[in-house]
C-alpha atoms as a PDB file:
ATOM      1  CA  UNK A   1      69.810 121.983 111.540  1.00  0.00           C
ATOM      2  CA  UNK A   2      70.829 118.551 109.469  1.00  0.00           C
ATOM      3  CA  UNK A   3      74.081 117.420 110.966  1.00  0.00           C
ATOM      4  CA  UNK A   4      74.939 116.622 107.249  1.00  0.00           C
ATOM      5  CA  UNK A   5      75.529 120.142 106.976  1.00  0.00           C
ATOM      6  CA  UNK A   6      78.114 120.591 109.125  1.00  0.00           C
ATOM      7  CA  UNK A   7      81.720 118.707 107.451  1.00  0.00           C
ATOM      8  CA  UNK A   8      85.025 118.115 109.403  1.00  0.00           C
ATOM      9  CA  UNK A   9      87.923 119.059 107.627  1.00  0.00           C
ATOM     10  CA  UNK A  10      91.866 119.037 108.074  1.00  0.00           C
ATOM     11  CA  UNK A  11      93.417 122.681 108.251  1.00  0.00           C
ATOM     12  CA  UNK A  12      97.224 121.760 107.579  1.00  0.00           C
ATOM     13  CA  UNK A  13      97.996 125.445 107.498  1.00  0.00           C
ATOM     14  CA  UNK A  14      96.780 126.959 110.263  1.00  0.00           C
ATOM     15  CA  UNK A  15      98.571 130.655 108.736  1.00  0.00           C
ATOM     16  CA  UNK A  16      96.313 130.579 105.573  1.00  0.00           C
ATOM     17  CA  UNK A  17      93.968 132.910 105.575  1.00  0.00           C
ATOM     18  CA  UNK A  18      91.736 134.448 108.769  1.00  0.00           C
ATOM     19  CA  UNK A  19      92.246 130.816 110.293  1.00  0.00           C
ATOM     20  CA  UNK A  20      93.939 132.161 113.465  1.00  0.00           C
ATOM     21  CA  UNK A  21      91.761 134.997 113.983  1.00  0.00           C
ATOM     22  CA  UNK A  22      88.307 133.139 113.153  1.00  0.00           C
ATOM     23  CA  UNK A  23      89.883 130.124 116.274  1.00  0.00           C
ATOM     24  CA  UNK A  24      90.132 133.461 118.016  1.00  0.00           C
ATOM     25  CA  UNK A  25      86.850 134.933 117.579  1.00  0.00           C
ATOM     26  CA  UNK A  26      85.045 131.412 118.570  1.00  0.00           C
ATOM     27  CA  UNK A  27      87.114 130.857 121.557  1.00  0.00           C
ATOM     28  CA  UNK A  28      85.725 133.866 123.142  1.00  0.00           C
ATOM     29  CA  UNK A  29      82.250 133.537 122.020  1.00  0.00           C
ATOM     30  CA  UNK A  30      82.531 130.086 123.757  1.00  0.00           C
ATOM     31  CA  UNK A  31      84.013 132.099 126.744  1.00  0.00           C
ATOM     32  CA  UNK A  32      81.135 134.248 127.240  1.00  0.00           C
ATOM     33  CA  UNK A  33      78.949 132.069 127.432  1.00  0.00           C
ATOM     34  CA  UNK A  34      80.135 129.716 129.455  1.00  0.00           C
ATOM     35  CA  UNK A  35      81.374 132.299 131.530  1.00  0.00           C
ATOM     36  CA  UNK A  36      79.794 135.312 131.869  1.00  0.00           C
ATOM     37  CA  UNK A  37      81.644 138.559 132.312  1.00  0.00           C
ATOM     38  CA  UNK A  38      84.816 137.076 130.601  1.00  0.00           C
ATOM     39  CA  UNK A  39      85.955 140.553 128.992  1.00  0.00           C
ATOM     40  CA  UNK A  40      85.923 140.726 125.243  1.00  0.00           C
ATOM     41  CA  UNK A  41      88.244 143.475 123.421  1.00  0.00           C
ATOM     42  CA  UNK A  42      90.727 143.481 120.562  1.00  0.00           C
ATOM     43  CA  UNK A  43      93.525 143.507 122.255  1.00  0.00           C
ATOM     44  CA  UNK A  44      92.649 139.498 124.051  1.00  0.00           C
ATOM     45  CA  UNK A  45      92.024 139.125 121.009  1.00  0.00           C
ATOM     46  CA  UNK A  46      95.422 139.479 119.834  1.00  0.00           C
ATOM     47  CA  UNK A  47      97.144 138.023 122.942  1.00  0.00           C
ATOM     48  CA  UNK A  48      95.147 134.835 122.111  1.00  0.00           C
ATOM     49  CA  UNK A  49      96.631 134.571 118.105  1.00  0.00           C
ATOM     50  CA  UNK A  50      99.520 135.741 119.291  1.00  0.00           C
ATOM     51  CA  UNK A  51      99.799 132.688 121.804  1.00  0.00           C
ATOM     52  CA  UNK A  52      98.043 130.111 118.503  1.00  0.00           C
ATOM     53  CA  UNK A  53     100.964 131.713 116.577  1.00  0.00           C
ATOM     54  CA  UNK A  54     103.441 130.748 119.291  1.00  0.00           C
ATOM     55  CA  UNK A  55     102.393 127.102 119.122  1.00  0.00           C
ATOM     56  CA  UNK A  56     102.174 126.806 115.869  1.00  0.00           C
ATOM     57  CA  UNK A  57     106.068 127.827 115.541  1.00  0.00           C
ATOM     58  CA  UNK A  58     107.737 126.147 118.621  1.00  0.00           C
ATOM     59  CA  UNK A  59     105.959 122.906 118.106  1.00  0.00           C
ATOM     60  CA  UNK A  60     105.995 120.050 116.071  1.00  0.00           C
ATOM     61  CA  UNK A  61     103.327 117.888 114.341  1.00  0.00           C
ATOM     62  CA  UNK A  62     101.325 120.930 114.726  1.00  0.00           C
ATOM     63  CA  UNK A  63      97.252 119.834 113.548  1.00  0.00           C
ATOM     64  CA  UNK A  64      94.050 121.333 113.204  1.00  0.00           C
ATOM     65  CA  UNK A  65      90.490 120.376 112.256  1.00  0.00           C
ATOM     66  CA  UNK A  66      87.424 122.781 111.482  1.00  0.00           C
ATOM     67  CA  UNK A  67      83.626 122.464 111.442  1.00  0.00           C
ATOM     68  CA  UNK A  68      82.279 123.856 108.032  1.00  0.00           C
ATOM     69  CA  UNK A  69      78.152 124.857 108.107  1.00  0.00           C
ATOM     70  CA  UNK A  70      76.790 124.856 104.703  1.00  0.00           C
ATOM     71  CA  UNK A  71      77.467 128.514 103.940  1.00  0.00           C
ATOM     72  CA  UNK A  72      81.544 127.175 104.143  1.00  0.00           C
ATOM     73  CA  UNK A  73      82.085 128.658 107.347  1.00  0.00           C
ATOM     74  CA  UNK A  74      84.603 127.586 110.532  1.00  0.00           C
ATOM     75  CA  UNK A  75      81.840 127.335 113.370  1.00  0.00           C
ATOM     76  CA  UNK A  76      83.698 125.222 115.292  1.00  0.00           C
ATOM     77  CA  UNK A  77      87.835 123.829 115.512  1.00  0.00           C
ATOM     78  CA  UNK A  78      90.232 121.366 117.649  1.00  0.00           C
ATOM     79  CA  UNK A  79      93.735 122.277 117.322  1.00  0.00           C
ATOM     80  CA  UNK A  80      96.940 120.733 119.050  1.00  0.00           C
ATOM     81  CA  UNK A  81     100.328 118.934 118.589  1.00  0.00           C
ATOM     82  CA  UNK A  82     101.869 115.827 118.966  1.00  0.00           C
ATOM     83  CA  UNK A  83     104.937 115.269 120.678  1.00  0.00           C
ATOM     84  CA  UNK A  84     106.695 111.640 120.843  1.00  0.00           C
ATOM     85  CA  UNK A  85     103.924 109.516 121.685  1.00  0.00           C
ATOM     86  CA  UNK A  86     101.560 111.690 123.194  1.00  0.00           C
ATOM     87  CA  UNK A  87      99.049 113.716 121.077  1.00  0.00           C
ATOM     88  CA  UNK A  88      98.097 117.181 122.908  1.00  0.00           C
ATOM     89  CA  UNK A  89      94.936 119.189 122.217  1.00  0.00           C
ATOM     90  CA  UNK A  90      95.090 122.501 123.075  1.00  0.00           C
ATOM     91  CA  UNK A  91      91.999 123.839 122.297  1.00  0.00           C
ATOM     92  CA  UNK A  92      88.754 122.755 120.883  1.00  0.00           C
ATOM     93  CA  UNK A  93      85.756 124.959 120.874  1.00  0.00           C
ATOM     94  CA  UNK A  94      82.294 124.830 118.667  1.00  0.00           C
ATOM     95  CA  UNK A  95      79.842 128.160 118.651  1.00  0.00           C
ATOM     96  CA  UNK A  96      77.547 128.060 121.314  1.00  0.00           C
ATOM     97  CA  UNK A  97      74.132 127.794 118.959  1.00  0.00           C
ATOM     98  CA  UNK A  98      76.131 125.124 117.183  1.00  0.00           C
ATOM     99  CA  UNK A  99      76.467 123.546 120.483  1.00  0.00           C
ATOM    100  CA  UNK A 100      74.992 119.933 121.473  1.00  0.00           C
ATOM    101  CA  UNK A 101      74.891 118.662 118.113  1.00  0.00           C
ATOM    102  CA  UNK A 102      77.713 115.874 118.449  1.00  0.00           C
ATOM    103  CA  UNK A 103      80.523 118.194 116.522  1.00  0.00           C
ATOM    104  CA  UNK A 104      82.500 118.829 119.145  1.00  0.00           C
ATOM    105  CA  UNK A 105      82.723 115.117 119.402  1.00  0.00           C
ATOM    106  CA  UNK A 106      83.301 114.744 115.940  1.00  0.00           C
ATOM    107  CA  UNK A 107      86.344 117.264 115.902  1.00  0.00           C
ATOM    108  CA  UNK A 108      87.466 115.315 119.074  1.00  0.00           C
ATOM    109  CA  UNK A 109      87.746 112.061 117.208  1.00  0.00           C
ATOM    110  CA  UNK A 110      89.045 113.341 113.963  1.00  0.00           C
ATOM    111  CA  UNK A 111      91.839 114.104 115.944  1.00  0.00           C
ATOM    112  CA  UNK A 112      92.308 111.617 117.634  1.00  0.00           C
ATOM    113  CA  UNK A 113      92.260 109.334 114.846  1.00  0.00           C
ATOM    114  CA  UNK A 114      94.894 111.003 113.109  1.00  0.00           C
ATOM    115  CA  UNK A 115      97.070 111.410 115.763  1.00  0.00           C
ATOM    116  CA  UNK A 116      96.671 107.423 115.681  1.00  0.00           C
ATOM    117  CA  UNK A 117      99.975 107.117 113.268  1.00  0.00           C
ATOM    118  CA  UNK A 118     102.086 108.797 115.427  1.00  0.00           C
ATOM    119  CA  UNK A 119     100.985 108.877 119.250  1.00  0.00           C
ATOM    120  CA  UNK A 120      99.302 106.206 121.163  1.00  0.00           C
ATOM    121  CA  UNK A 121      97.832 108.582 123.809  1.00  0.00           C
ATOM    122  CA  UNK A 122      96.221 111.887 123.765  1.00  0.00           C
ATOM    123  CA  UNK A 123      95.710 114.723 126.896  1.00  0.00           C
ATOM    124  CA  UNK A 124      94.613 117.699 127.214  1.00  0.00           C
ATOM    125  CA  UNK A 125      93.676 120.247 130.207  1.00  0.00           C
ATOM    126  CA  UNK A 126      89.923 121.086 129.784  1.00  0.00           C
ATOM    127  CA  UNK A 127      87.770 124.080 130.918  1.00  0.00           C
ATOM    128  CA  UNK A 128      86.070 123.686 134.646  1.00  0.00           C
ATOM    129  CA  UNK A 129      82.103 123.804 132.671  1.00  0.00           C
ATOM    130  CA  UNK A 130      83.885 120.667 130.519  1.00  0.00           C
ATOM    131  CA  UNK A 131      84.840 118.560 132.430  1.00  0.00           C
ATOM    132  CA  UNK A 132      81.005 116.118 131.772  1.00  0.00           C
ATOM    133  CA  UNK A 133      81.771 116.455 128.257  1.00  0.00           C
ATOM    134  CA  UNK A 134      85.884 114.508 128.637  1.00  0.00           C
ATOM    135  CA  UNK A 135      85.464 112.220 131.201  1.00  0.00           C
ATOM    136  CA  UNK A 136      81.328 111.021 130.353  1.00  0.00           C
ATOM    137  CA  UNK A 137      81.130 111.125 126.803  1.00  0.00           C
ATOM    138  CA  UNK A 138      84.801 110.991 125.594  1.00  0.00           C
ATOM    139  CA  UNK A 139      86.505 108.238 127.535  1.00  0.00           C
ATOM    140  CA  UNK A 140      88.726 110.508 128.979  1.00  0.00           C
ATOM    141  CA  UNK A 141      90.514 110.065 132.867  1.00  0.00           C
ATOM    142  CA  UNK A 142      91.696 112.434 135.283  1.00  0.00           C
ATOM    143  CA  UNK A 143      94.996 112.314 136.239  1.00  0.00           C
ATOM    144  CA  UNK A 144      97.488 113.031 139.023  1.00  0.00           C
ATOM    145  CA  UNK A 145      98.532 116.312 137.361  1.00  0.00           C
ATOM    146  CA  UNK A 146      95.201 117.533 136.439  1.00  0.00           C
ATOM    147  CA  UNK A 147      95.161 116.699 133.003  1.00  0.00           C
ATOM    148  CA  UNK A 148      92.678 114.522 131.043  1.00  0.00           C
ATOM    149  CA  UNK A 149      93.843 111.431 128.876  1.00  0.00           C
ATOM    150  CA  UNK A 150      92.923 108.260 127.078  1.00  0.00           C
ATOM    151  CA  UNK A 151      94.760 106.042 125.091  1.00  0.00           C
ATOM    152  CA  UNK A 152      94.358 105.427 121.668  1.00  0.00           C
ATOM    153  CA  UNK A 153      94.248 102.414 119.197  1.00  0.00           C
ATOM    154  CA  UNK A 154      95.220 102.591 115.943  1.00  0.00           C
ATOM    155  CA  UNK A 155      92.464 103.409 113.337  1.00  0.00           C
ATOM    156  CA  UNK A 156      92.082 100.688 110.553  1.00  0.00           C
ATOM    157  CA  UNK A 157      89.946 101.263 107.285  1.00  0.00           C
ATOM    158  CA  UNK A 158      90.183 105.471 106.889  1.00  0.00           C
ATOM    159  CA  UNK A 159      91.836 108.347 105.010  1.00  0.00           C
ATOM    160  CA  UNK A 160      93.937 110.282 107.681  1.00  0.00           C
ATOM    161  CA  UNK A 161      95.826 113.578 107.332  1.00  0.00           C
ATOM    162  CA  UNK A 162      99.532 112.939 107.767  1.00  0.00           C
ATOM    163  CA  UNK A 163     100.509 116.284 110.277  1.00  0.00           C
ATOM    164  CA  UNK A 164     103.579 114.933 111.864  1.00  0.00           C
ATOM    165  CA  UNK A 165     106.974 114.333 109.905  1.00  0.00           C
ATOM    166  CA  UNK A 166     108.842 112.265 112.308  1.00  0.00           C
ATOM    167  CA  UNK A 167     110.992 109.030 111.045  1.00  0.00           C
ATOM    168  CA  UNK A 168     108.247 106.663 111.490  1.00  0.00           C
ATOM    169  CA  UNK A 169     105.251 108.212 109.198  1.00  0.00           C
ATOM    170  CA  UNK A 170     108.200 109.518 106.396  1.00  0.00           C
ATOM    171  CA  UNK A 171     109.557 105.869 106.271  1.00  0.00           C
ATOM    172  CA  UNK A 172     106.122 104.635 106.129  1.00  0.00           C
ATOM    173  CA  UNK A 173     104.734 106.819 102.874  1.00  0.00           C
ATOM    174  CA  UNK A 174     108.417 106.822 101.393  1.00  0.00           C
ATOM    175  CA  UNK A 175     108.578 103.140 101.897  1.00  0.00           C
ATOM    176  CA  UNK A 176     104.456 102.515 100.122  1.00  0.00           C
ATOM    177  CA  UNK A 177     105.426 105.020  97.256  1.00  0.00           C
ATOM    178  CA  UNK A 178     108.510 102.649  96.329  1.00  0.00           C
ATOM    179  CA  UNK A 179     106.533  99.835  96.635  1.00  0.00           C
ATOM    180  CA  UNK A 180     103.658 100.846  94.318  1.00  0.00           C
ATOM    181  CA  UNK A 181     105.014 103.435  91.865  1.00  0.00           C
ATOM    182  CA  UNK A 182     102.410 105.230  89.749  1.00  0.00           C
ATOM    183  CA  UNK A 183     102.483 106.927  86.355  1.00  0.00           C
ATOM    184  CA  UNK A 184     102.776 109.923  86.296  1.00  0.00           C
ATOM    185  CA  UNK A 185     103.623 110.136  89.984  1.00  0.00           C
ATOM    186  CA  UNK A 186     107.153 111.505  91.577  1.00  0.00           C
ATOM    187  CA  UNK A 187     109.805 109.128  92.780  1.00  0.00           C
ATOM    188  CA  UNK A 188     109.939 111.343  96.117  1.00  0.00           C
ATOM    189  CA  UNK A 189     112.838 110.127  98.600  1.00  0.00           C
ATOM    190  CA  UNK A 190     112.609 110.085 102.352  1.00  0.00           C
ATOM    191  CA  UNK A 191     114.050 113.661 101.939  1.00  0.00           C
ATOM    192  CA  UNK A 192     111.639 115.236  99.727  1.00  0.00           C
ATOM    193  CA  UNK A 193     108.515 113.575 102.254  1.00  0.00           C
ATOM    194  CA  UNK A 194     109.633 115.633 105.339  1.00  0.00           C
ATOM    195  CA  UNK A 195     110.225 118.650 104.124  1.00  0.00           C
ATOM    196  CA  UNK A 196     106.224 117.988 102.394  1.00  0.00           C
ATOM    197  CA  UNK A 197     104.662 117.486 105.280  1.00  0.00           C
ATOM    198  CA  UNK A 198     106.859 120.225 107.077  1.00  0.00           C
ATOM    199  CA  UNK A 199     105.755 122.430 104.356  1.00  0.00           C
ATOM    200  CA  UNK A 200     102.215 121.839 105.605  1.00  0.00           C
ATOM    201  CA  UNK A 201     101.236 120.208 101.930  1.00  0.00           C
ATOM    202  CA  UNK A 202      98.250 118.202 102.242  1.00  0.00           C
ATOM    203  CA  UNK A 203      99.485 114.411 102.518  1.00  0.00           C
ATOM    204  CA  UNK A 204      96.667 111.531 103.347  1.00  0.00           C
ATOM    205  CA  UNK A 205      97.091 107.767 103.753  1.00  0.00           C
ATOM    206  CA  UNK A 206      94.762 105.120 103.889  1.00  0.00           C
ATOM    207  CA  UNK A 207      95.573 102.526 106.342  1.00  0.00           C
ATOM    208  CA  UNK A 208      93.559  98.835 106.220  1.00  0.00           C
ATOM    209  CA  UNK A 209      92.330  97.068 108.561  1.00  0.00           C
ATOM    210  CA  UNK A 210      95.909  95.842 109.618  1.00  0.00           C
ATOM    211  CA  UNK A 211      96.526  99.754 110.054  1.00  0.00           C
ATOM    212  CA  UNK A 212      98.965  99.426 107.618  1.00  0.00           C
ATOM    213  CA  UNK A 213      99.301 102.411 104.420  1.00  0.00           C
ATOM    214  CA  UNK A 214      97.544 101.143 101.723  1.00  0.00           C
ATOM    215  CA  UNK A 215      97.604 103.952  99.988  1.00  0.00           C
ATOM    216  CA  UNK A 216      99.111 107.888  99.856  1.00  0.00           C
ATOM    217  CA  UNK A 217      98.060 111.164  98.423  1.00  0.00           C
ATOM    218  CA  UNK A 218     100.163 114.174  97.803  1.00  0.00           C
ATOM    219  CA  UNK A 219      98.936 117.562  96.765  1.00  0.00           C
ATOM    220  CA  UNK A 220     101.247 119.102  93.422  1.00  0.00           C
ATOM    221  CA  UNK A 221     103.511 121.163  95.693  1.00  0.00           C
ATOM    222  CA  UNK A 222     104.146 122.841  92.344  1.00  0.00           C
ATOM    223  CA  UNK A 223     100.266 123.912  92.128  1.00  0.00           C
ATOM    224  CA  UNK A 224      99.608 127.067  93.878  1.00  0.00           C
ATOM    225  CA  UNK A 225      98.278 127.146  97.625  1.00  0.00           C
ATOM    226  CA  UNK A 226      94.708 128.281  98.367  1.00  0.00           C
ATOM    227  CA  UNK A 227      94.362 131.355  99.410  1.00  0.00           C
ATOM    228  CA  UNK A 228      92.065 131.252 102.422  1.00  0.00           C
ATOM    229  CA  UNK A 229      90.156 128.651 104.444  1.00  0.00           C
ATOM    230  CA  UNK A 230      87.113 128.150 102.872  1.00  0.00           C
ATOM    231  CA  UNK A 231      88.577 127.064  99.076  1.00  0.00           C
ATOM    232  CA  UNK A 232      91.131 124.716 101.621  1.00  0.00           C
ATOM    233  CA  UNK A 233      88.528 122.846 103.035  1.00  0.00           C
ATOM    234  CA  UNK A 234      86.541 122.359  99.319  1.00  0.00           C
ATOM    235  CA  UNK A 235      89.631 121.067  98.454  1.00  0.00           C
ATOM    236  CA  UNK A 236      90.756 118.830 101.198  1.00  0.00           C
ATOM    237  CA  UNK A 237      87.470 117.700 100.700  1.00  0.00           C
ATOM    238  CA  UNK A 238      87.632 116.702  96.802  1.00  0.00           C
ATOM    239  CA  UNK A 239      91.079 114.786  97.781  1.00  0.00           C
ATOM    240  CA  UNK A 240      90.462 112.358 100.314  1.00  0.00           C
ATOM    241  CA  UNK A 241      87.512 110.994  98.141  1.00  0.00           C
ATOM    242  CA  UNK A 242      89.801 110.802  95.829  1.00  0.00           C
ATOM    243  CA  UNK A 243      92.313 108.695  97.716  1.00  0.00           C
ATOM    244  CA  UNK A 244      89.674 106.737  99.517  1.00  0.00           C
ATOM    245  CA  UNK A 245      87.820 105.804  95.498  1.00  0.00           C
ATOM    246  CA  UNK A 246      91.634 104.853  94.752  1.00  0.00           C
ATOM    247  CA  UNK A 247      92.189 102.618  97.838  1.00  0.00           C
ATOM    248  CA  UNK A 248      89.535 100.854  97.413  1.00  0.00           C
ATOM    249  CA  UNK A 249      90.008 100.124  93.155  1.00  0.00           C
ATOM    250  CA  UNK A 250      93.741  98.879  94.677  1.00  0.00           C
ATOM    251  CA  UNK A 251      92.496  96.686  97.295  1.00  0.00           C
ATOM    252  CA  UNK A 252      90.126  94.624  94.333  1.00  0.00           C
END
C-alpha cells in the first residue's frame, strides 16, 4: 500500500455524518487487538459516542483529523481540544492492518501543528501497548501525573485549520481580512469570525515563515453543509489548495 493513498484531512464537524460512530468502530478494532478479550457489543459502542458526544459539547476548540484510503474511507483519526495554552488529544487510533505505515504519526502532527496558533504545549494520557510509540518516536515526556507532553513551536510556511475561536486567532483573521480586503469577499467583523469558527465552518490560514497570517479562507456559510464525511474531506481538500495557490500568488 502507497502511503500516497492515504490523505489527512480536518473534520471541523465531528456531528456530520457517521463520524462519531466510524471513531467508534476503529477504537475498538484497535482495542482488540492490542488487547485481546476487550469485549465488543453495541451497547460500548454507544457508551463510547456517547462519551465523543460529551466532549464535543462541554469543550472548547474542539478538533479532529481523519486518515482517508483511496476508496474515501476514515481508517484512522486523532481527535482532542485545546484549552488555554495546552492542546489535549484524547484519542488517536489508526486500523490495525493500516498500522506501521507512519499515519498515526502523520495525524499526530497535523494536530499538533494546528494546535500551534493557539497552545504552545500538547498532552495526552496514552494506552499501556503505546507508550514506545509517544515517548521514542514522538518527542513526547512522562510526567509527574502520568501524562505525556511536549511543547510545541509555532509552524511557519502551512495552511492550518483554524478550530479554536478564542480572542487571539479571531483578532488575528479579523485583523488580516481588514488589512487585505478582496472583491467579492465579506467585510466580516470580529463578531461574525467567532460565531464562524464556533459554527464549525471550515476557516484556514496560512502563516509565513514569521508564523504570521498571510492569508485566510472562509467557506460560504450561506452554501449548504456536506452531508457526510467523505464529500467533507473532498472538499476540505479542494480548499486548502486553494488558499495555499493564493498565498503564494500574494507573497510574489
Amino acid at each position: 500500500m502507497s502511503l500516497s493513498t492515504v490523505n489527512i484531512y480536518p473534520i471541523f464537524d465531528q456531528s456530520i455524518g457517521q463520524t462519531w460512530e466510524r471513531f467508534a468502530e476503529i477504537t475498538w478494532s484497535c482495542m482488540r487487538q492490542s488487547y485481546p478479550g476487550t469485549s465488543y457489543d453495541k451497547h460500548e459502542i454507544n457508551m463510547d459516542i456517547d462519551l465523543m458526544k460529551d466532549s464535543w459539547n462541554t469543550q472548547v476548540g474542539n478538533f479532529a483529523f481523519g486518515a482517508y484510503n483511496a476508496n474515501n474511507e476514515i481508517i484512522g483519526f486523532t481527535n482532542g481540544y485545546v484549552d488555554g495554552a495546552t492542546a489535549s488529544i484524547e484519542r488517536l487510533y489508526v486500523l490495525p492492518q493500516y498500522q506501521r505505515k507512519n499515519i498515526g504519526t502523520r495525524l499526530l502532527r497535523a494536530a499538533e501543528h494546528a494546535a500551534t496558533i493557539s497552545a504552545k504545549r500538547v498532552e495526552l494520557i496514552p494506552l499501556s501497548k503505546s507508550h514506545d510509540f509517544y515517548s521514542e518516536h514522538s518527542g513526547y515526556a512522562r510526567m509527574e501525573n502520568g501524562f505525556y507532553g511536549r511543547n510545541i513551536q509555532p509552524a511557519k510556511c502551512e495552511t492550518l485549520p483554524v478550530f479554536h475561536a478564542n480572542d487571539k486567532n479571531v483578532r488575528n483573521i479579523a485583523s488580516f481580512i481588514e488589512k487585505h480586503p478582496s472583491r467579492g469577499t465579506p467585510k466580516y467583523t470580529k463578531k461574525d469570525i467567532r460565531t464562524i469558527i464556533q459554527l464549525h465552518v471550515p476557516v484556514f490560514i496560512w502563516v509565513d515563515i514569521s508564523s504570521q497570517i498571510n492569508g485566510v479562507a472562509i467557506q460560504n456559510p450561506a452554501k449548504k453543509a456536506p452531508k457526510d464525511t467523505e464529500i467533507y474531506s473532498q472538499y476540505t481538500f479542494l480548499f486548502c489548495n486553494k488558499l495555499l495557490e493564493s498565498a503564494i500568488r500574494n507573497a510574489r
